[in-house]
PDB file of N, CA and C in Angstrom:
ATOM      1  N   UNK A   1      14.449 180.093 -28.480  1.00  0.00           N
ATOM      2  CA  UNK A   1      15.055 179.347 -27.408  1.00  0.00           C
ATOM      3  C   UNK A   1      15.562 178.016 -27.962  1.00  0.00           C
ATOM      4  N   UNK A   2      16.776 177.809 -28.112  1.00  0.00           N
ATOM      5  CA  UNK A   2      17.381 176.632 -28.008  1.00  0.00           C
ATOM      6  C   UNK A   2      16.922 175.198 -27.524  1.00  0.00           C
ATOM      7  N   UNK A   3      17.035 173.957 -27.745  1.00  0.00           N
ATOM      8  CA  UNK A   3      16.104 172.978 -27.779  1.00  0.00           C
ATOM      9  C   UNK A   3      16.675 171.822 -27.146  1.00  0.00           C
ATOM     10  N   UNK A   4      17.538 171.200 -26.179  1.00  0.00           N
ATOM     11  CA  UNK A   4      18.137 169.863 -26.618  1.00  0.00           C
ATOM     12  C   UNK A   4      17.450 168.393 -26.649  1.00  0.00           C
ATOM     13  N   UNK A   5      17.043 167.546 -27.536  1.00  0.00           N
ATOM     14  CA  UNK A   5      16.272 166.451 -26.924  1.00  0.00           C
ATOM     15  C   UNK A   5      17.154 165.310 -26.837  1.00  0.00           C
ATOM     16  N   UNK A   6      16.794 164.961 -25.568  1.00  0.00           N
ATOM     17  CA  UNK A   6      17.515 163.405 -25.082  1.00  0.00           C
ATOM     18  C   UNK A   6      16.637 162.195 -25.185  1.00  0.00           C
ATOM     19  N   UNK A   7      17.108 161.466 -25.572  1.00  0.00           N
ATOM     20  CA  UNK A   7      16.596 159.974 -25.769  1.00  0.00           C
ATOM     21  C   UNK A   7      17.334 158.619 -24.909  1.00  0.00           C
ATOM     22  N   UNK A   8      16.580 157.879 -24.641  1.00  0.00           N
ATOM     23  CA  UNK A   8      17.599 156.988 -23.756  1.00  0.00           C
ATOM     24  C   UNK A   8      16.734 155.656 -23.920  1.00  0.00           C
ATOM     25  N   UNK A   9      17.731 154.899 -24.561  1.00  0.00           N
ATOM     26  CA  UNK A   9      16.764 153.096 -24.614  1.00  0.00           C
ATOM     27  C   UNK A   9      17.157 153.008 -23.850  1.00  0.00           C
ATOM     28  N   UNK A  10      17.065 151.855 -22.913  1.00  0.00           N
ATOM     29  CA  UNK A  10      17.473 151.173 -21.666  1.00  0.00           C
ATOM     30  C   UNK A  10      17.728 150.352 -22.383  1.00  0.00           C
ATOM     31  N   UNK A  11      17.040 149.613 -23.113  1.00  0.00           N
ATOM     32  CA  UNK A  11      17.437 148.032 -23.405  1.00  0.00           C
ATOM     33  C   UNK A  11      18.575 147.882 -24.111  1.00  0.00           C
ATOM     34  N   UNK A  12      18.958 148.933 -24.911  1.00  0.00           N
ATOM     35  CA  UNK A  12      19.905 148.994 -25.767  1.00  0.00           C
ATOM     36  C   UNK A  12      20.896 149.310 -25.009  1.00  0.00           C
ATOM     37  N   UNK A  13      20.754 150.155 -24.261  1.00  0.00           N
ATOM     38  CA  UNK A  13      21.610 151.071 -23.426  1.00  0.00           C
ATOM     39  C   UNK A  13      22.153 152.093 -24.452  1.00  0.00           C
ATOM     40  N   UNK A  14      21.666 153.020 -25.172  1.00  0.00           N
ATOM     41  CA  UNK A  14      22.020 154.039 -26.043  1.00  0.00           C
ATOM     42  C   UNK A  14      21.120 155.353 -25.708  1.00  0.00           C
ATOM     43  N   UNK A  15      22.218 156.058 -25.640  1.00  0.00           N
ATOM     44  CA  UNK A  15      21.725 157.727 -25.150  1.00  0.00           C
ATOM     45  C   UNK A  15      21.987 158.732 -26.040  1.00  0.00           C
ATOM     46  N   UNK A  16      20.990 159.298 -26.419  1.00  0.00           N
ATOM     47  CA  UNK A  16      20.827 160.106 -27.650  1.00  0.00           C
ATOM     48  C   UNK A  16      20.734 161.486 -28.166  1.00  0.00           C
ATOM     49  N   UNK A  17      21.141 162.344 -28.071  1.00  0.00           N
ATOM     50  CA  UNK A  17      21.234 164.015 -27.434  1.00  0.00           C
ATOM     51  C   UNK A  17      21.350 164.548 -29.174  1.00  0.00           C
ATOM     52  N   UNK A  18      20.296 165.347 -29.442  1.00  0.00           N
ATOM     53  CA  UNK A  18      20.173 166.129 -30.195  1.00  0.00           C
ATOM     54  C   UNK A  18      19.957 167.448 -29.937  1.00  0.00           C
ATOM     55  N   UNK A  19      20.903 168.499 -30.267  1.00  0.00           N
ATOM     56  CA  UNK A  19      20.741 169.740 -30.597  1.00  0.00           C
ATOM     57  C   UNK A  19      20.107 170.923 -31.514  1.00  0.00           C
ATOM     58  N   UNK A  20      19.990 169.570 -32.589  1.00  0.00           N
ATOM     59  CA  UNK A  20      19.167 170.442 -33.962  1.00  0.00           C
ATOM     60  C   UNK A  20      18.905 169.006 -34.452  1.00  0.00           C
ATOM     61  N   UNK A  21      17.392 169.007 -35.021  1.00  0.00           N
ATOM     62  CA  UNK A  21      16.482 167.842 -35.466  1.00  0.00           C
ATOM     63  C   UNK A  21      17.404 166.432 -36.467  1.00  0.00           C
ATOM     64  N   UNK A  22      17.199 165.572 -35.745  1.00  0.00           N
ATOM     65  CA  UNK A  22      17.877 164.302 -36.755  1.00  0.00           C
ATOM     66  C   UNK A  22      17.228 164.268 -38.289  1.00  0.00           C
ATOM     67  N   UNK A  23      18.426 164.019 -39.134  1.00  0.00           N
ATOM     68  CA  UNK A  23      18.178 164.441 -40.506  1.00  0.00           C
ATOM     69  C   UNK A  23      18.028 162.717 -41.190  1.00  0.00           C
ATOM     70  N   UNK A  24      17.598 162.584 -42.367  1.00  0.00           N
ATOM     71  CA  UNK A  24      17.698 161.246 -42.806  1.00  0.00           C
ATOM     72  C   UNK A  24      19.051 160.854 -43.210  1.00  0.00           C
ATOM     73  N   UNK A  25      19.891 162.054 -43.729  1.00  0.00           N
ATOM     74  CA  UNK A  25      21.308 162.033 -43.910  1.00  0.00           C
ATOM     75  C   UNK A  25      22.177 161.900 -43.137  1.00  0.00           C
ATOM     76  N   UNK A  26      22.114 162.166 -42.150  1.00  0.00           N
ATOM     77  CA  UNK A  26      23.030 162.095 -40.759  1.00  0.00           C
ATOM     78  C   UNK A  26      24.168 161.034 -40.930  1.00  0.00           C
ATOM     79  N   UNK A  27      25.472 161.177 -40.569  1.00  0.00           N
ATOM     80  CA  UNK A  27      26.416 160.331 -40.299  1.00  0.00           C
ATOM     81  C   UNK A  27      27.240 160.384 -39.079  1.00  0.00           C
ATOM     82  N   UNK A  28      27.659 159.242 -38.685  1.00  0.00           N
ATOM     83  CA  UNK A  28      28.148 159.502 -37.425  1.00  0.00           C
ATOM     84  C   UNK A  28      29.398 159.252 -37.667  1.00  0.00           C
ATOM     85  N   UNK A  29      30.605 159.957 -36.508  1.00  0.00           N
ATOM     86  CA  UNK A  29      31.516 159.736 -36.719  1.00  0.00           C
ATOM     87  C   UNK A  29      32.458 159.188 -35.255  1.00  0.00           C
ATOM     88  N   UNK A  30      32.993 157.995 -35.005  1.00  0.00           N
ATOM     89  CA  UNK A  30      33.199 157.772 -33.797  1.00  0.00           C
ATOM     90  C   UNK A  30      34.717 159.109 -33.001  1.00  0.00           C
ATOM     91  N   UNK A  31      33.874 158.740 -31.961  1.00  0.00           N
ATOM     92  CA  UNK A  31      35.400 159.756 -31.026  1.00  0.00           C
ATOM     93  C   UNK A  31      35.759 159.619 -30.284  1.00  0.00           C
ATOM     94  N   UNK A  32      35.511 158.039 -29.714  1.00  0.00           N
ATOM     95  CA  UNK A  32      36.345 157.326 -28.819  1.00  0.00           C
ATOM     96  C   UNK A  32      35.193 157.011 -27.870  1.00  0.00           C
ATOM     97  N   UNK A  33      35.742 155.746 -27.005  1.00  0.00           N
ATOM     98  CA  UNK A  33      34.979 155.718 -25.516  1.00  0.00           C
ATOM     99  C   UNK A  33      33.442 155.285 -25.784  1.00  0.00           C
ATOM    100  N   UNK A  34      32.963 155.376 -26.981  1.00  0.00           N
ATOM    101  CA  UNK A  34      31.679 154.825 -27.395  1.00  0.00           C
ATOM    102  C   UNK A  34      31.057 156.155 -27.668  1.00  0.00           C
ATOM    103  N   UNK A  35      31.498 157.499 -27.590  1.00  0.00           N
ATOM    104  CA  UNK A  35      30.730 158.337 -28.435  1.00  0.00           C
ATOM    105  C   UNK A  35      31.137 158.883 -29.423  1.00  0.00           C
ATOM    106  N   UNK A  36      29.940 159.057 -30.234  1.00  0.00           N
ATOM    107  CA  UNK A  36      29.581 159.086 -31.881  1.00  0.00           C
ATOM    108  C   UNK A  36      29.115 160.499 -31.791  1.00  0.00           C
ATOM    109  N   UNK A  37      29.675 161.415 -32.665  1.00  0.00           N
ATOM    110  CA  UNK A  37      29.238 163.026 -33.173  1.00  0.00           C
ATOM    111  C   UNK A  37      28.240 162.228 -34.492  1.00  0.00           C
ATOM    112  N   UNK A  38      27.169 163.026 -34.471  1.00  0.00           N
ATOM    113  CA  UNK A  38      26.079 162.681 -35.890  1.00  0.00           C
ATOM    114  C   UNK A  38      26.483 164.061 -35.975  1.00  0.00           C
ATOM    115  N   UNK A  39      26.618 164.039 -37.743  1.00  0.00           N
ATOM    116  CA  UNK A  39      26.478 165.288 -38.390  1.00  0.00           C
ATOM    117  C   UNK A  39      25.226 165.180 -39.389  1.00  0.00           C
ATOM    118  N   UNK A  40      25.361 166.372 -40.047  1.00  0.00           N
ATOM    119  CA  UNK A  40      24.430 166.902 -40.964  1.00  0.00           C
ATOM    120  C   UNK A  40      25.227 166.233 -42.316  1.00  0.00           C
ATOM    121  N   UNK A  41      24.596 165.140 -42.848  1.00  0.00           N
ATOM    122  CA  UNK A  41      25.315 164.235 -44.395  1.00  0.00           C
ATOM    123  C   UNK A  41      25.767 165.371 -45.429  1.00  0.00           C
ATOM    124  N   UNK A  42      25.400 166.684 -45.508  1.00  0.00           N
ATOM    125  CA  UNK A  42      25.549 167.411 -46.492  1.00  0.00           C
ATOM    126  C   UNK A  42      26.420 168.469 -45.973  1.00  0.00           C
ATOM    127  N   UNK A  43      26.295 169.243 -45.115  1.00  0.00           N
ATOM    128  CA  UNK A  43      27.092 170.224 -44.298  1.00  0.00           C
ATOM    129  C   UNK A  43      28.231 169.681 -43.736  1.00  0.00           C
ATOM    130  N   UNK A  44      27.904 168.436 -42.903  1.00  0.00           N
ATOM    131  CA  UNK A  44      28.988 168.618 -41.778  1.00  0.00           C
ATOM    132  C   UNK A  44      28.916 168.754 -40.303  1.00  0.00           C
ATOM    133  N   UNK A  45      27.920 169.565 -40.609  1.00  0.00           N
ATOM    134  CA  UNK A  45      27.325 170.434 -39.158  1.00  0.00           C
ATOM    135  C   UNK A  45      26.879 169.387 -37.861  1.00  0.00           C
ATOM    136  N   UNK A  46      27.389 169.017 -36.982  1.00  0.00           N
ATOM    137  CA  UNK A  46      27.209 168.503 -35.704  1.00  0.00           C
ATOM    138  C   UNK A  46      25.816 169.195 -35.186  1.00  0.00           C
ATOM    139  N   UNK A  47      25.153 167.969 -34.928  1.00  0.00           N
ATOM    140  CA  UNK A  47      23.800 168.005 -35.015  1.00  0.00           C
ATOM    141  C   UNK A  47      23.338 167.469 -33.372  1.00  0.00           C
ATOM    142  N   UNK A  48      24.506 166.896 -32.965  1.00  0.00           N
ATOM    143  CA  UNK A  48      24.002 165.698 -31.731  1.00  0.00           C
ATOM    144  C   UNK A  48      24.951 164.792 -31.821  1.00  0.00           C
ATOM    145  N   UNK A  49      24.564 163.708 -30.183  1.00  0.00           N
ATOM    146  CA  UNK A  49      25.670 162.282 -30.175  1.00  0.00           C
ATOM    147  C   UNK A  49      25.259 161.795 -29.813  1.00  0.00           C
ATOM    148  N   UNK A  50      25.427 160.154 -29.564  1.00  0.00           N
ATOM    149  CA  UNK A  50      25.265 158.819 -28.597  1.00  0.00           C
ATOM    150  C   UNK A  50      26.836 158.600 -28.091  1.00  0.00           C
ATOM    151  N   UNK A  51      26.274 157.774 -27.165  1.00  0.00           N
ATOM    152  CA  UNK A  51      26.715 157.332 -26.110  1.00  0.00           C
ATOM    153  C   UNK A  51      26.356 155.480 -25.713  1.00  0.00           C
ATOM    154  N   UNK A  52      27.313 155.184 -26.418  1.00  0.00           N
ATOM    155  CA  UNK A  52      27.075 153.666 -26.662  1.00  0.00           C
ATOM    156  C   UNK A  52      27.233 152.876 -25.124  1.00  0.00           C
ATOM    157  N   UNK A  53      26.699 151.811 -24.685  1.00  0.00           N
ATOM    158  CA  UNK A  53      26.474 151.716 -23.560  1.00  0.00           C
ATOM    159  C   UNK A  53      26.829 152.153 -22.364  1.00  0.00           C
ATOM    160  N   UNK A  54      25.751 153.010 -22.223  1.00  0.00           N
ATOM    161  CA  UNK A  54      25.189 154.347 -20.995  1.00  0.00           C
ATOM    162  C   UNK A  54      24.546 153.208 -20.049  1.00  0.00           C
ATOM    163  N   UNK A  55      24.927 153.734 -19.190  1.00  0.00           N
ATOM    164  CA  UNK A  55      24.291 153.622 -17.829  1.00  0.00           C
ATOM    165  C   UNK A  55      23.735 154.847 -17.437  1.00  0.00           C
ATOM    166  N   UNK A  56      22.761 155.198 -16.504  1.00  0.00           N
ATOM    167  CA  UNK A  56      22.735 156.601 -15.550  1.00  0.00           C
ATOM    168  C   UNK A  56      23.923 156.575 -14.825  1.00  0.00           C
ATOM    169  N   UNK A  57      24.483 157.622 -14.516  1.00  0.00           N
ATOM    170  CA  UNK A  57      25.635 157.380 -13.662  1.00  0.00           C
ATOM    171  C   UNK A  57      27.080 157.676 -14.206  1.00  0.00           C
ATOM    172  N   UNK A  58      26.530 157.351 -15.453  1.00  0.00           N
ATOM    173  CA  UNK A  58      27.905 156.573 -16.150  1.00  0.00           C
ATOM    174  C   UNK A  58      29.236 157.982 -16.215  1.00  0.00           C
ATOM    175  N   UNK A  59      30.363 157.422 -15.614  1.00  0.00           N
ATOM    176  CA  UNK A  59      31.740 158.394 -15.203  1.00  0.00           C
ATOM    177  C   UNK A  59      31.958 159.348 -16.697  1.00  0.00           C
ATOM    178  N   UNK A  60      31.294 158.540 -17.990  1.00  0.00           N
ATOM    179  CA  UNK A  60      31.690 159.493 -19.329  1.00  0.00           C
ATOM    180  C   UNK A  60      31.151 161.160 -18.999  1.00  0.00           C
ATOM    181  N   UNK A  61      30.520 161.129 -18.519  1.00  0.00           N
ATOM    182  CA  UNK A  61      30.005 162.455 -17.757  1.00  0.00           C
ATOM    183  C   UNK A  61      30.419 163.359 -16.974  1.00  0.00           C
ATOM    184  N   UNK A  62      30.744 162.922 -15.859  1.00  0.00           N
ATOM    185  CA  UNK A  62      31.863 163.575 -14.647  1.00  0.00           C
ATOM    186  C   UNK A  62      32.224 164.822 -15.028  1.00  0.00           C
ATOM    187  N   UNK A  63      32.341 165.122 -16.090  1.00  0.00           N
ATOM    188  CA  UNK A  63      33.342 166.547 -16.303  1.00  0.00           C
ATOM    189  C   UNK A  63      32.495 167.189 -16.653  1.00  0.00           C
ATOM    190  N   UNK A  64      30.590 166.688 -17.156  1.00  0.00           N
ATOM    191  CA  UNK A  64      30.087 167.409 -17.738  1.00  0.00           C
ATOM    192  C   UNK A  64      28.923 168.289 -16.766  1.00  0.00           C
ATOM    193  N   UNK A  65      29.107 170.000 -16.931  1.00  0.00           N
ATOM    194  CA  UNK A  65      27.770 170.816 -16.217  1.00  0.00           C
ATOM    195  C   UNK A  65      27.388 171.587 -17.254  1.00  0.00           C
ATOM    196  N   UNK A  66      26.407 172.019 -17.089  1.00  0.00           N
ATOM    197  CA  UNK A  66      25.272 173.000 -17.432  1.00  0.00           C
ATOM    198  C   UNK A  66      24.766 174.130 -16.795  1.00  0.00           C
ATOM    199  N   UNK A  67      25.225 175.438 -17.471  1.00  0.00           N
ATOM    200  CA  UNK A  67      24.988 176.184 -16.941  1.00  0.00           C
ATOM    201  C   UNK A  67      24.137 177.163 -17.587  1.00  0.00           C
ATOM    202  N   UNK A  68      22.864 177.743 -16.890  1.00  0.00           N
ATOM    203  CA  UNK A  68      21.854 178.386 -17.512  1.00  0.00           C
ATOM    204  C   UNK A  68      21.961 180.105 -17.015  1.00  0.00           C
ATOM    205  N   UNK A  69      21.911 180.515 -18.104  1.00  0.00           N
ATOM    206  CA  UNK A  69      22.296 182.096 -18.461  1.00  0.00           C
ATOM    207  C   UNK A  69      21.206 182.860 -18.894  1.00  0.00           C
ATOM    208  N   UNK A  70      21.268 184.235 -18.748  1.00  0.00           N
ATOM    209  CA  UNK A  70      20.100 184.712 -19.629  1.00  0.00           C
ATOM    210  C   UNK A  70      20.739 185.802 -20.978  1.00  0.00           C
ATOM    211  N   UNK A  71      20.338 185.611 -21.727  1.00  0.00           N
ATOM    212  CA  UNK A  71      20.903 185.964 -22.860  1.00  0.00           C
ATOM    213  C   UNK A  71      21.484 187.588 -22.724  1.00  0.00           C
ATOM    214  N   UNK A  72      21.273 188.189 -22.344  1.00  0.00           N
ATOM    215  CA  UNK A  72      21.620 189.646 -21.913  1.00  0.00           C
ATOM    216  C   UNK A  72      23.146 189.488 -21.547  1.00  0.00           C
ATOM    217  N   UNK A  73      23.180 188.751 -20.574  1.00  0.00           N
ATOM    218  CA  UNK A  73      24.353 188.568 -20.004  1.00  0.00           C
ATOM    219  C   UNK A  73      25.847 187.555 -20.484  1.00  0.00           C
ATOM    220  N   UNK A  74      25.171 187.415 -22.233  1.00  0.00           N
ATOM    221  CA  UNK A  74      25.891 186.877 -22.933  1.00  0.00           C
ATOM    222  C   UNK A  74      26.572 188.032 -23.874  1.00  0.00           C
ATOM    223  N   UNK A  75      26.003 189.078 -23.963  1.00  0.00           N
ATOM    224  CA  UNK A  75      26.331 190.134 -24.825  1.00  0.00           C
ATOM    225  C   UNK A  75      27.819 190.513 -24.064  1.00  0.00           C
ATOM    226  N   UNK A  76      28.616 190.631 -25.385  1.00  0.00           N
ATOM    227  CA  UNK A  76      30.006 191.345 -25.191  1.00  0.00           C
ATOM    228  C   UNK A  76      29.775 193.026 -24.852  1.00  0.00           C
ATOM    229  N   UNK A  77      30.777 193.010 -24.238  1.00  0.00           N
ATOM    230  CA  UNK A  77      31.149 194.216 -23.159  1.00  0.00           C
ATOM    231  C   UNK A  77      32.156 195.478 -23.842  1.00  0.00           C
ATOM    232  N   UNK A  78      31.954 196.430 -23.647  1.00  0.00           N
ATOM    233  CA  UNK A  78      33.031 197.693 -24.201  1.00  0.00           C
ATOM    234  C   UNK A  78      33.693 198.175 -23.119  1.00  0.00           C
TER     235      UNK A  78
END
């Protein structure tokens, strides 16, 4: 099962979403609007992002849902 962990300073106001474990190598790369893709320093591989001053609430979101599936029903069809 898939994992995502979120982190959120308040004080900082930085929100932190990892998909696969933060590496010591990690680099980030900006992509506008205050969020940063962290990759994997050696791969490449997009690992997670921040979200440079977050609020709860905050409109950078708006477009974003989640939708929970059960894996069966991910399998391609003939």
């Amino acid at each position: 099962m898939a994992q995502i962990k979120v982190f959120y300073e308040a004080d900082t106001e930085l929100l932190s979403v990892f998909w696969q474990v933060p590496r010591r190598n990690q680099i980030g790369t900006e992509l506008g609007d205050g969020v940063i893709l962290i990759k994997d320093g050696v791969s490449g591989e997009p690992i997670g992002l921040e979200v440079l001053s977050y609020r709860p609430g905050d409109d950078r979101f708006d477009a974003v849902s989640v939708e929970l599936v059960k894996v069966s029903s991910m399998q391609p069809t003939s």
